[in-house]
C-alpha atoms as a PDB file:
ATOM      1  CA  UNK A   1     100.442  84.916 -64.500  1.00  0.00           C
ATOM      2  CA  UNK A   2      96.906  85.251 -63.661  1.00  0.00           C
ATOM      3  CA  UNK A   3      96.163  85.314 -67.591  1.00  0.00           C
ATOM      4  CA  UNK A   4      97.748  82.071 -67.435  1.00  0.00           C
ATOM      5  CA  UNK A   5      95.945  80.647 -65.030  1.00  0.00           C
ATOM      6  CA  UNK A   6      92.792  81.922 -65.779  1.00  0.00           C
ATOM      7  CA  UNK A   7      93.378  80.389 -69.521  1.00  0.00           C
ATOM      8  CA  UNK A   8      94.872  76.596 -67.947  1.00  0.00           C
ATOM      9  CA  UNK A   9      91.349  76.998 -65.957  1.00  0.00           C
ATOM     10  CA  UNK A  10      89.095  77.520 -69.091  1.00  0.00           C
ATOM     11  CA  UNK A  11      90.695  74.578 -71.047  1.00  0.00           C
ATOM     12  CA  UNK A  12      90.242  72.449 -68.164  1.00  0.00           C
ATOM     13  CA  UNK A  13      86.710  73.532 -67.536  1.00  0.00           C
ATOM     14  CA  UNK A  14      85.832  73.089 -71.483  1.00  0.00           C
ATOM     15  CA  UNK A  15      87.965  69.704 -71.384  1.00  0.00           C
ATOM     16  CA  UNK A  16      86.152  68.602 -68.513  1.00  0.00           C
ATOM     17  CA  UNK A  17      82.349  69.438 -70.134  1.00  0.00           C
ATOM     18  CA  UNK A  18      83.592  67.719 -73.575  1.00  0.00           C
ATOM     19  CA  UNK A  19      84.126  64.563 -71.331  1.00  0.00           C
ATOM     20  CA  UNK A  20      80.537  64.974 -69.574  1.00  0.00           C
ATOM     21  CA  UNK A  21      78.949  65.186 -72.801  1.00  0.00           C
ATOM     22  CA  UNK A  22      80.493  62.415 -74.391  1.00  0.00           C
ATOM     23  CA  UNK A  23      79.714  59.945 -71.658  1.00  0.00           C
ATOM     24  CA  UNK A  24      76.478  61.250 -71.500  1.00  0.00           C
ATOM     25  CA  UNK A  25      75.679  60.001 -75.334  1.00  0.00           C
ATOM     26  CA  UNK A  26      78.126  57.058 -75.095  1.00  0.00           C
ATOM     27  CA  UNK A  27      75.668  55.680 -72.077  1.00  0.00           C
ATOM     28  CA  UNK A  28      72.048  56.889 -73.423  1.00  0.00           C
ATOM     29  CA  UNK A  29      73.001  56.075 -76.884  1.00  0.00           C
ATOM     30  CA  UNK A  30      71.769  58.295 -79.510  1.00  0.00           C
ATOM     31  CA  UNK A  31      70.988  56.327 -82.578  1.00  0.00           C
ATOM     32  CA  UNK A  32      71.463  59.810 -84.965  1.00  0.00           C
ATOM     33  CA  UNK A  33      74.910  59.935 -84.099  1.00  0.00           C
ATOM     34  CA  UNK A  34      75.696  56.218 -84.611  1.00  0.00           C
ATOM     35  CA  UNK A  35      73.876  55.288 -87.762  1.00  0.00           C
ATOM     36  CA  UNK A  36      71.153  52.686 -88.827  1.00  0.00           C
ATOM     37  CA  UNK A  37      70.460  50.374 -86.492  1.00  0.00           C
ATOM     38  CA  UNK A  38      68.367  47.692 -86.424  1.00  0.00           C
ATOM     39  CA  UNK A  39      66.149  46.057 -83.407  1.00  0.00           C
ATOM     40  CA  UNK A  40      64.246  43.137 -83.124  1.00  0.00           C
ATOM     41  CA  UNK A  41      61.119  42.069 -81.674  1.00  0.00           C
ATOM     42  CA  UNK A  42      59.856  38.706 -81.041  1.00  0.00           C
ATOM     43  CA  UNK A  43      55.982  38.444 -80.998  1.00  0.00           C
ATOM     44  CA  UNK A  44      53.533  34.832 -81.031  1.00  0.00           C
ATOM     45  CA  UNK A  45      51.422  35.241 -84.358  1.00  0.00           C
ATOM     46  CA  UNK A  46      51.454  38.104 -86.803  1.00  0.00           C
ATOM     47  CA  UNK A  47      47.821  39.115 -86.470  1.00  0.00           C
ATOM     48  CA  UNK A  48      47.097  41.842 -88.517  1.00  0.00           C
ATOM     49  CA  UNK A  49      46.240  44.038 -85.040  1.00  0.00           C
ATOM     50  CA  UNK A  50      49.968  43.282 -84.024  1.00  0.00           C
ATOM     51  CA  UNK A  51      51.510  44.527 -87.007  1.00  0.00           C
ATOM     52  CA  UNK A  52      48.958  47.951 -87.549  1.00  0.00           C
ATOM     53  CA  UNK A  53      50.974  48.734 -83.673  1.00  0.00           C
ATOM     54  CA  UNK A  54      54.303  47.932 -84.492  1.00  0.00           C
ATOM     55  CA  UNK A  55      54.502  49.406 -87.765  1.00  0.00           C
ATOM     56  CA  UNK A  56      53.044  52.416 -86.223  1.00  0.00           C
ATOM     57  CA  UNK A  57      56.490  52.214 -83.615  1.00  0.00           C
ATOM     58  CA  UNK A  58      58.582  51.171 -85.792  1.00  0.00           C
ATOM     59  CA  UNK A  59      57.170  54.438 -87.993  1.00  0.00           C
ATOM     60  CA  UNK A  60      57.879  56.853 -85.040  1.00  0.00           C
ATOM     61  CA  UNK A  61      61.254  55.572 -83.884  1.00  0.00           C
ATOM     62  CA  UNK A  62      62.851  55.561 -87.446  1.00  0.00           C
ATOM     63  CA  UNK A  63      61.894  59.219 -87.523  1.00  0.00           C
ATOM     64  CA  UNK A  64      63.404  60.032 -84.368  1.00  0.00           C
ATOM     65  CA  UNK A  65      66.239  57.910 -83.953  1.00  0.00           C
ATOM     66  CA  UNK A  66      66.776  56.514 -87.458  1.00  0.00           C
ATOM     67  CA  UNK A  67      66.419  53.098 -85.988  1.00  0.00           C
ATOM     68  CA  UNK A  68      64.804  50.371 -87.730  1.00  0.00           C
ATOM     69  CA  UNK A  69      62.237  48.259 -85.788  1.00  0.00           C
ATOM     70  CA  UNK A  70      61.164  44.788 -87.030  1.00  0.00           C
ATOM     71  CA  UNK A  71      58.927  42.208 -85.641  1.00  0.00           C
ATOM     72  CA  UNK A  72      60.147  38.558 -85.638  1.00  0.00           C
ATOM     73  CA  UNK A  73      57.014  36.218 -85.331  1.00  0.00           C
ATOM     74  CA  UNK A  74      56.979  32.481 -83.991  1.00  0.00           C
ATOM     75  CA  UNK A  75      54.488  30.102 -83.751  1.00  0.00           C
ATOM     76  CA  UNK A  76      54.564  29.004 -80.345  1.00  0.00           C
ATOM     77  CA  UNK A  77      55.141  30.710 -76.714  1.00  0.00           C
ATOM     78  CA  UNK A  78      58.189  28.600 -75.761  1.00  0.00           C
ATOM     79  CA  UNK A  79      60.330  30.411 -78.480  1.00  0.00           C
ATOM     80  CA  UNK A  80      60.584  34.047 -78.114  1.00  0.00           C
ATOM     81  CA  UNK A  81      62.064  34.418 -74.628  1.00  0.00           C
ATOM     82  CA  UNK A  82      64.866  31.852 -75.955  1.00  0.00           C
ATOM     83  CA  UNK A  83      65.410  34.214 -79.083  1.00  0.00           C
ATOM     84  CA  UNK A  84      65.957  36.964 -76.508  1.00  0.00           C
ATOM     85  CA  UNK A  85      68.496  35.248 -74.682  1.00  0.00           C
ATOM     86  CA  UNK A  86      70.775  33.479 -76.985  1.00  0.00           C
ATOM     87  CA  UNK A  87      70.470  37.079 -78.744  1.00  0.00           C
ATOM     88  CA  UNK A  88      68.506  36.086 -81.790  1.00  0.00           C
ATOM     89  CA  UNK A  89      65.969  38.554 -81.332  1.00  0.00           C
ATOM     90  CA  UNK A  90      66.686  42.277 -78.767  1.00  0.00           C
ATOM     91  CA  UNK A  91      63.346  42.454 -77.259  1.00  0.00           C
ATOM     92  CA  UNK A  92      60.451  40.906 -77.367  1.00  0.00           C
ATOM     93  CA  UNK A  93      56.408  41.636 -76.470  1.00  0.00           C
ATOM     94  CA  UNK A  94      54.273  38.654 -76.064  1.00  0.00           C
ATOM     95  CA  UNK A  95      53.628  37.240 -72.638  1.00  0.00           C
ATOM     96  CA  UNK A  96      52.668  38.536 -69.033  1.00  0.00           C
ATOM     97  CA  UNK A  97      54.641  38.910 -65.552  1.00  0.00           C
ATOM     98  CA  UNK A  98      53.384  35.447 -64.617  1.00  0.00           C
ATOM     99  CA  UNK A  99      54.396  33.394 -67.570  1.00  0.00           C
ATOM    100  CA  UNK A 100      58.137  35.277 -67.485  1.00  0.00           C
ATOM    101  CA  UNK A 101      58.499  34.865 -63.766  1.00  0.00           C
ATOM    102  CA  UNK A 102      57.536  30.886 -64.540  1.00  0.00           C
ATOM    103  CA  UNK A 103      60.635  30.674 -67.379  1.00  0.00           C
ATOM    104  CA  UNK A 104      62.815  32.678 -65.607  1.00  0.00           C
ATOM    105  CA  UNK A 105      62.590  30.397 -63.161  1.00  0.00           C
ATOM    106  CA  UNK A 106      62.752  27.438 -65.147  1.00  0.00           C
ATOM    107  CA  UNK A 107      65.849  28.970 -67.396  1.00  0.00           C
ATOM    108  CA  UNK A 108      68.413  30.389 -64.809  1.00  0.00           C
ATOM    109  CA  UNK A 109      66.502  34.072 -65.592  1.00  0.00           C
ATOM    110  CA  UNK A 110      68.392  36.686 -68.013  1.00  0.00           C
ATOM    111  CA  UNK A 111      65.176  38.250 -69.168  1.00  0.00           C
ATOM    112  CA  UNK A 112      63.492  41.602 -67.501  1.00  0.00           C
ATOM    113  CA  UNK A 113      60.316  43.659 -68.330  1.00  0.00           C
ATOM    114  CA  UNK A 114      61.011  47.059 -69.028  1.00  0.00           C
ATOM    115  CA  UNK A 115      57.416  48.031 -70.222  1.00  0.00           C
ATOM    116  CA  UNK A 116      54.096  47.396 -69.822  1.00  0.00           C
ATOM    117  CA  UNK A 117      51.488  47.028 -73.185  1.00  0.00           C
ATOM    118  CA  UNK A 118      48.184  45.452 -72.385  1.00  0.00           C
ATOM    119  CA  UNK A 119      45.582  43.311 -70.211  1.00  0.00           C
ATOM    120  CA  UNK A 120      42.938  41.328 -71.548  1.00  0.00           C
ATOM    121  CA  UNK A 121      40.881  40.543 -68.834  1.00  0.00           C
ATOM    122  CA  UNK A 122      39.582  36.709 -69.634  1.00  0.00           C
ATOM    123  CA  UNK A 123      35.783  35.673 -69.083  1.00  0.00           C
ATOM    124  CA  UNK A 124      33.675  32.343 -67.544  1.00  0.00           C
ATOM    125  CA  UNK A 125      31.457  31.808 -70.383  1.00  0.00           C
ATOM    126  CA  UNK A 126      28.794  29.250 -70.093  1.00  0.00           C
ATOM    127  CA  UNK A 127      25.751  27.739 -72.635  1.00  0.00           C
ATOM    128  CA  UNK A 128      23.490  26.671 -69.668  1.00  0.00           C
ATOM    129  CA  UNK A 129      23.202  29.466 -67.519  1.00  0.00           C
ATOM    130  CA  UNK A 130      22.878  33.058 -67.946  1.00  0.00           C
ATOM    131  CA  UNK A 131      24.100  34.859 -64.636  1.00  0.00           C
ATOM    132  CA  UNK A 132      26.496  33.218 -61.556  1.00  0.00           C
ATOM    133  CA  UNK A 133      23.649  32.659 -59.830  1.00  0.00           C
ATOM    134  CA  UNK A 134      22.212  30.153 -61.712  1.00  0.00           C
ATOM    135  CA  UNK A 135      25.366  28.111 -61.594  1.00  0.00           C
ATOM    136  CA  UNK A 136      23.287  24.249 -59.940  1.00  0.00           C
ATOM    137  CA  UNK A 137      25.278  23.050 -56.500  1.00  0.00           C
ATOM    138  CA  UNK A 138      27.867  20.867 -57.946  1.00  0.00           C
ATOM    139  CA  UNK A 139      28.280  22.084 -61.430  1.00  0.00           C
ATOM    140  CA  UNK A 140      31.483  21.350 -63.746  1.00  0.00           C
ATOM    141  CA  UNK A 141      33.529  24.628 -64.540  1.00  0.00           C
ATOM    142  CA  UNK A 142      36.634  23.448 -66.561  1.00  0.00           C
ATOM    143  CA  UNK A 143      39.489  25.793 -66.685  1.00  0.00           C
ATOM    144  CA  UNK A 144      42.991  25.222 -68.387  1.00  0.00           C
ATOM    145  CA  UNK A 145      45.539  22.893 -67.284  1.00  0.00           C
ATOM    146  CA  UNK A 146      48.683  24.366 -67.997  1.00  0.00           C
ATOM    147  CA  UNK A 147      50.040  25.965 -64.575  1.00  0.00           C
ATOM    148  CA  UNK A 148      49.408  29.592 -65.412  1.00  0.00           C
ATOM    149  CA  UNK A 149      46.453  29.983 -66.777  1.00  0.00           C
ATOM    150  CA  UNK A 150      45.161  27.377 -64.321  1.00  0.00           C
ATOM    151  CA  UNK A 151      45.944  29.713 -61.834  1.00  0.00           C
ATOM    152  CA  UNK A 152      44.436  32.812 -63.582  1.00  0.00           C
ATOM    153  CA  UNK A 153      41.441  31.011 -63.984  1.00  0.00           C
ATOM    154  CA  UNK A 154      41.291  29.844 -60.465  1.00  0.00           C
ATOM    155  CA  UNK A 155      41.491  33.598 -59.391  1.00  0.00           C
ATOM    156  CA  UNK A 156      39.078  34.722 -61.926  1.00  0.00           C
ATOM    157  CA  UNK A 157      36.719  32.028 -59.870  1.00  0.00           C
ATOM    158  CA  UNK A 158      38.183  33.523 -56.681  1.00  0.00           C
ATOM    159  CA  UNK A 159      37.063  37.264 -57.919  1.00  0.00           C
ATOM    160  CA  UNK A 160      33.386  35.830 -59.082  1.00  0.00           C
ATOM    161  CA  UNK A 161      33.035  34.661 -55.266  1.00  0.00           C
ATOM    162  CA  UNK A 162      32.392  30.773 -56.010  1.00  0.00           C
ATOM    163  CA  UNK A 163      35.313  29.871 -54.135  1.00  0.00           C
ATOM    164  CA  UNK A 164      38.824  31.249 -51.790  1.00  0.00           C
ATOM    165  CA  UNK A 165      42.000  30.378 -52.085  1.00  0.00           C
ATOM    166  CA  UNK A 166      45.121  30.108 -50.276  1.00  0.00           C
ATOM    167  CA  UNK A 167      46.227  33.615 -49.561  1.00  0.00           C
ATOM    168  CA  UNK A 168      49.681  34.923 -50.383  1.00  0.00           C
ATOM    169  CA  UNK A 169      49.761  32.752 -53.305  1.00  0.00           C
ATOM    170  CA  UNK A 170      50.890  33.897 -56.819  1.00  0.00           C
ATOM    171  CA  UNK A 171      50.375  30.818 -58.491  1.00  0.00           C
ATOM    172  CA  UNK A 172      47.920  28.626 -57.825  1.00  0.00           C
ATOM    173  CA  UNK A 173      46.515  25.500 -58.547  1.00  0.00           C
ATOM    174  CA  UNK A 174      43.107  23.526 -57.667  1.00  0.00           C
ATOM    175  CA  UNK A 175      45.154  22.409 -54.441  1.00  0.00           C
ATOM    176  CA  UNK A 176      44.949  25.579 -53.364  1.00  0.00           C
ATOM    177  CA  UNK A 177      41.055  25.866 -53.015  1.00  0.00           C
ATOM    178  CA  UNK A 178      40.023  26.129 -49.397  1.00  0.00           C
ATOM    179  CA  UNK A 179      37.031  26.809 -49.611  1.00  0.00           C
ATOM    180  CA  UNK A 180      34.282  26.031 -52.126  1.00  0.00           C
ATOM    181  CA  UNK A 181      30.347  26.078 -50.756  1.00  0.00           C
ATOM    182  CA  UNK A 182      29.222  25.265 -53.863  1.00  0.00           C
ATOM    183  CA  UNK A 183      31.179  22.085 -54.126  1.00  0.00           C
ATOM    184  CA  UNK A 184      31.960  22.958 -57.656  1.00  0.00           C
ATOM    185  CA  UNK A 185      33.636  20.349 -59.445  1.00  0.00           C
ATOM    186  CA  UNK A 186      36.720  22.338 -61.129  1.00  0.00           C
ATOM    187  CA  UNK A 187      37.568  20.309 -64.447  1.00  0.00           C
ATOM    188  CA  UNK A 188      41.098  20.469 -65.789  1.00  0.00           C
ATOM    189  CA  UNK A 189      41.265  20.616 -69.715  1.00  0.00           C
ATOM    190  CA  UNK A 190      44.324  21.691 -72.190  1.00  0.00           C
ATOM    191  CA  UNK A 191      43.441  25.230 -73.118  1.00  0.00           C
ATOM    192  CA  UNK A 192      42.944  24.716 -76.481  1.00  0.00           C
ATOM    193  CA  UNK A 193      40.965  22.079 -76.626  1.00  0.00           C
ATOM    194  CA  UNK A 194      38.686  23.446 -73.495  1.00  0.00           C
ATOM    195  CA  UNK A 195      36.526  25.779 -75.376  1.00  0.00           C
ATOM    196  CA  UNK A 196      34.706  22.847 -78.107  1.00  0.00           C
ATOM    197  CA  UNK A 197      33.619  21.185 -74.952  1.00  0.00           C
ATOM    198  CA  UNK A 198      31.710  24.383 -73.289  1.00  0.00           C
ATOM    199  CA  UNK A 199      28.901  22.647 -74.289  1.00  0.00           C
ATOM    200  CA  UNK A 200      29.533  19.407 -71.676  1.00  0.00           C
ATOM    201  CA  UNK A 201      30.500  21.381 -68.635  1.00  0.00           C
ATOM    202  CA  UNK A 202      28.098  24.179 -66.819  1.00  0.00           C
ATOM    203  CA  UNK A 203      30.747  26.672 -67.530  1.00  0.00           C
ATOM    204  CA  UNK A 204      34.048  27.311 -68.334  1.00  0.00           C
ATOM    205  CA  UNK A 205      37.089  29.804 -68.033  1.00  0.00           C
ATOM    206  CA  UNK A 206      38.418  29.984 -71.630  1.00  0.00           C
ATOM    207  CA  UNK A 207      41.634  31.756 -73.164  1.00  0.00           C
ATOM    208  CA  UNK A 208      40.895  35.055 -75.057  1.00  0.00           C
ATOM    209  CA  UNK A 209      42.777  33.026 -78.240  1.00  0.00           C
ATOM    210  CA  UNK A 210      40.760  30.219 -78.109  1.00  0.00           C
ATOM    211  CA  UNK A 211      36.963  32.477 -77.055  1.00  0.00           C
ATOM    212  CA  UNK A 212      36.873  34.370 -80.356  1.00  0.00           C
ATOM    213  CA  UNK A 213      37.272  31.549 -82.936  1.00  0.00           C
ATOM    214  CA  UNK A 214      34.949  29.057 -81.063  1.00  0.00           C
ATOM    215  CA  UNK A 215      32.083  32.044 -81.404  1.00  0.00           C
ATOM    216  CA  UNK A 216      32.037  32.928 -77.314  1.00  0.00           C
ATOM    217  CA  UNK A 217      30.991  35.972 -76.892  1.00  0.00           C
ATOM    218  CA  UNK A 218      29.000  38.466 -74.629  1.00  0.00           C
ATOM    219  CA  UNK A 219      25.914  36.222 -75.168  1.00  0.00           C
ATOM    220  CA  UNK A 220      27.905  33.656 -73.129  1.00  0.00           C
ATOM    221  CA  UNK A 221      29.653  35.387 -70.793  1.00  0.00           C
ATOM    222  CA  UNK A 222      29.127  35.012 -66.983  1.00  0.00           C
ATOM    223  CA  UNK A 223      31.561  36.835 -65.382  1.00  0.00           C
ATOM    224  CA  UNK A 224      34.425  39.036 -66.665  1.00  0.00           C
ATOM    225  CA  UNK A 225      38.223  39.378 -64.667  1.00  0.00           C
ATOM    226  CA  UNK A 226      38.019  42.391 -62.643  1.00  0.00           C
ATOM    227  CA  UNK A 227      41.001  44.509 -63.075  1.00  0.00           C
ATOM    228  CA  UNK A 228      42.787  44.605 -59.583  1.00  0.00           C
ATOM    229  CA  UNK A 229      45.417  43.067 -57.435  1.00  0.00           C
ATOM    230  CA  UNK A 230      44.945  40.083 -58.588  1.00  0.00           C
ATOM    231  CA  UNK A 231      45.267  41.069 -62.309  1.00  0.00           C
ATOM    232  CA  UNK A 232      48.896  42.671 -62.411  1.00  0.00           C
ATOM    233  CA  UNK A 233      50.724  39.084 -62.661  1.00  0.00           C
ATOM    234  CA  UNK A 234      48.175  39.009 -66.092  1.00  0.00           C
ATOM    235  CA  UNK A 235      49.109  42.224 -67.903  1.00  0.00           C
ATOM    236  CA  UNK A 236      51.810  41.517 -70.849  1.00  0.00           C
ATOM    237  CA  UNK A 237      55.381  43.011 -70.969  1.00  0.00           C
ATOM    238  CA  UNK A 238      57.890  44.461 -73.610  1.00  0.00           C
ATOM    239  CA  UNK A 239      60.850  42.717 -72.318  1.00  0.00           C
ATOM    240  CA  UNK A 240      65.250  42.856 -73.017  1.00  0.00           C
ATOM    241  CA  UNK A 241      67.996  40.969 -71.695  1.00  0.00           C
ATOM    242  CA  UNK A 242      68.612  41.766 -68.031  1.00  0.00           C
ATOM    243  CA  UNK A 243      72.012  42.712 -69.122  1.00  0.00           C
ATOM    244  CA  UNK A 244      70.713  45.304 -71.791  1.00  0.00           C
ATOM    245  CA  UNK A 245      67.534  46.367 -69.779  1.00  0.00           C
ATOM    246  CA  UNK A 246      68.667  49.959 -69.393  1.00  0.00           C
ATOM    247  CA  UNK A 247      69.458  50.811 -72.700  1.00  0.00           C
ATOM    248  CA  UNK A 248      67.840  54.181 -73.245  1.00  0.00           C
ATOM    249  CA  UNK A 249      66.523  53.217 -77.133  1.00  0.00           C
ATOM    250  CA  UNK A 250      64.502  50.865 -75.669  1.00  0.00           C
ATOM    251  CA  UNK A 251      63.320  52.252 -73.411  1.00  0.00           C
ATOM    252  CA  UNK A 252      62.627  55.120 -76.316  1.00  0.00           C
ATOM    253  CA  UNK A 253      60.731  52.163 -78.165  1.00  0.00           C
ATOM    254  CA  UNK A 254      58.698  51.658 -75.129  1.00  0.00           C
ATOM    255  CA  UNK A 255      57.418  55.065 -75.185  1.00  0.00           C
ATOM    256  CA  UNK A 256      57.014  54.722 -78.797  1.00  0.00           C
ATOM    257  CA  UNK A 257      54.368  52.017 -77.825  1.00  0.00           C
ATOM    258  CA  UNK A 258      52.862  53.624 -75.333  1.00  0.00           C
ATOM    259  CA  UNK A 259      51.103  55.672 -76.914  1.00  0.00           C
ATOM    260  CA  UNK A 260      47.423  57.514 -78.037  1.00  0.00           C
ATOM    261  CA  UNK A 261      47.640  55.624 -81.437  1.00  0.00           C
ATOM    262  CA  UNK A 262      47.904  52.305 -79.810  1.00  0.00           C
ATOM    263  CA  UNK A 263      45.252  52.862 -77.480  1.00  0.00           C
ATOM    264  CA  UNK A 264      43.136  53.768 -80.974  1.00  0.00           C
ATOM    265  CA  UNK A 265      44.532  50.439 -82.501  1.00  0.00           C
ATOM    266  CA  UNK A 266      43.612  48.412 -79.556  1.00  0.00           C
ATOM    267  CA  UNK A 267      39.845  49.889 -79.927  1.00  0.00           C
ATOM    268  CA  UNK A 268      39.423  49.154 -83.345  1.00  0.00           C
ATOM    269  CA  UNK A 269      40.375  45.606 -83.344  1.00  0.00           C
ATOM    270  CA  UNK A 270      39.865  44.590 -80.447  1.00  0.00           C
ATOM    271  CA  UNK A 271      36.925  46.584 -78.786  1.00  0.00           C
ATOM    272  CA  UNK A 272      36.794  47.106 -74.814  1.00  0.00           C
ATOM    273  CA  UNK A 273      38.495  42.919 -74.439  1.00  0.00           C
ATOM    274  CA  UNK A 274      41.932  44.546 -75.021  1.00  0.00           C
ATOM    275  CA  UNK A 275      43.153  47.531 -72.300  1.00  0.00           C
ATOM    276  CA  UNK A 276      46.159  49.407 -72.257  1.00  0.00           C
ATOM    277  CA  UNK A 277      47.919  48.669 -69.188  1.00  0.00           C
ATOM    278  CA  UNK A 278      50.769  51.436 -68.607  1.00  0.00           C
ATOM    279  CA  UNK A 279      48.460  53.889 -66.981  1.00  0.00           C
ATOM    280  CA  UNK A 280      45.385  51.607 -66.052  1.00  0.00           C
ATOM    281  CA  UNK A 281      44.350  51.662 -62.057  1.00  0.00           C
ATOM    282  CA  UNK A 282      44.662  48.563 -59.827  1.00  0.00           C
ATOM    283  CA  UNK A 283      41.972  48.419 -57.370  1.00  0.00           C
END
């Protein structure tokens, strides 16, 4: 009898393991067990930076996970998070908090971040002055007029100390100026047409897209974003479908990104105007 029981008790116990196990895989998903897969990502551009990283990933998590990563590209910013929605594309990695709290708004949400990549900290350049300082009472500092980077470029003002804002503000907009000592005149222009007409303002916050290709460089810059507070609405995002957010392969591709090598990759094209953000310190 107690044989008997002692054996029900064993078959139970293994039964009851077998089921652990299997639940454990069928929720984490192991991509060895299942066969090829295939994920996409939706970037902006196909610079040759942004494929060195993601072939690099898309190197490590075939050998892991026999999963094949590929990058979708599109040509402007209002596609990818659409692709990601309507399922065209699984993740993508192209924007920052701000601009996906902005669509998510504007799109009934449905997209999530689930990683962090990078931060490029944006600059005030200027051809007529040479420190903050010499910035005349009154001058014209254009920044972009989309709603965004408006408001990055207002707080990039904000951080140089030519003017406050309204506190407790994520996005701003020249509204939101209470103070300005200076009485700068703040110049609205369409971010990529803002940096051929640095010559007919006194300075000018321009997009790191736009900086390189019109020639601004250190030679012209004023002031540089500070990394702090301030900055985490600007650092870009790997982000899924809120409905898929915790699948454990991306999450796995995430780490595959996160890496040593990409930090090497963002050196070598980019320099010191491109950080990695997953382990960078807020002040």
């Amino acid at each position: 009898m107690r044989k008997r029981r002692y054996k029900n008790t064993l078959i139970l116990s293994l039964f009851a393991i077998f089921i652990l196990i299997a639940g454990y895989f069928s929720f984490f998903y192991t991509p060895k067990s299942q066969g090829p897969r295939v994920i996409k990502v939706g970037i902006v551009g196909a610079n040759k930076a942004d494929i060195a990283i993601w072939k690099n990933v898309a190197k490590k998590v075939k050998q892991k996970y026999r999963v094949t990563v590929k990058t979708v590209s599109f040509d402007g910013y209002d596609q990818p998070d659409k692709a990601l929605k309507s399922g065209d594309v699984d993740l993508n990695a192209f924007q920052h908090y701000a601009f996906l709290n902005a669509w998510n708004k504007s799109n009934h949400g449905g997209i999530s971040p689930i990683g962090q990549t990078y931060i490029a900290p944006i600059h005030l350049y200027s051809k007529k002055c040479h420190h903050l300082s010499d910035l005349p009472d009154g001058a014209t500092i254009a920044v972009p007029s989309d709603s965004t980077n408006e408001s990055r470029a207002l707080f990039v003002l904000k951080n140089a100390g030519l003017i406050k804002l309204r506190p407790h503000k994520i996005l701003v907009s020249i509204a939101d100026i209470t103070i300005n000592p200076h009485h700068f005149k703040i110049k609205e222009i369409a971010s990529e047409h803002i940096s051929r007409m640095i010559e007919d303002v006194d300075a000018a916050v321009v997009n790191n897209d736009f900086a390189g290709p019109a020639g601004l460089g250190k030679k012209q810059t004023i002031f540089v974003e500070p990394l702090n507070k301030d900055s985490k609405q600007w650092i870009n995002i790997i982000c899924a479908r809120s409905t898929e957010k915790n699948q454990r392969i991306y999450h796995e591709i995430v780490k595959a990104y996160q890496s040593k090598k990409t930090k090497q990759l963002y050196r070598k094209f980019y320099g010191d105007k491109q950080i990695a953000a997953w382990d960078v310190k807020l002040k």
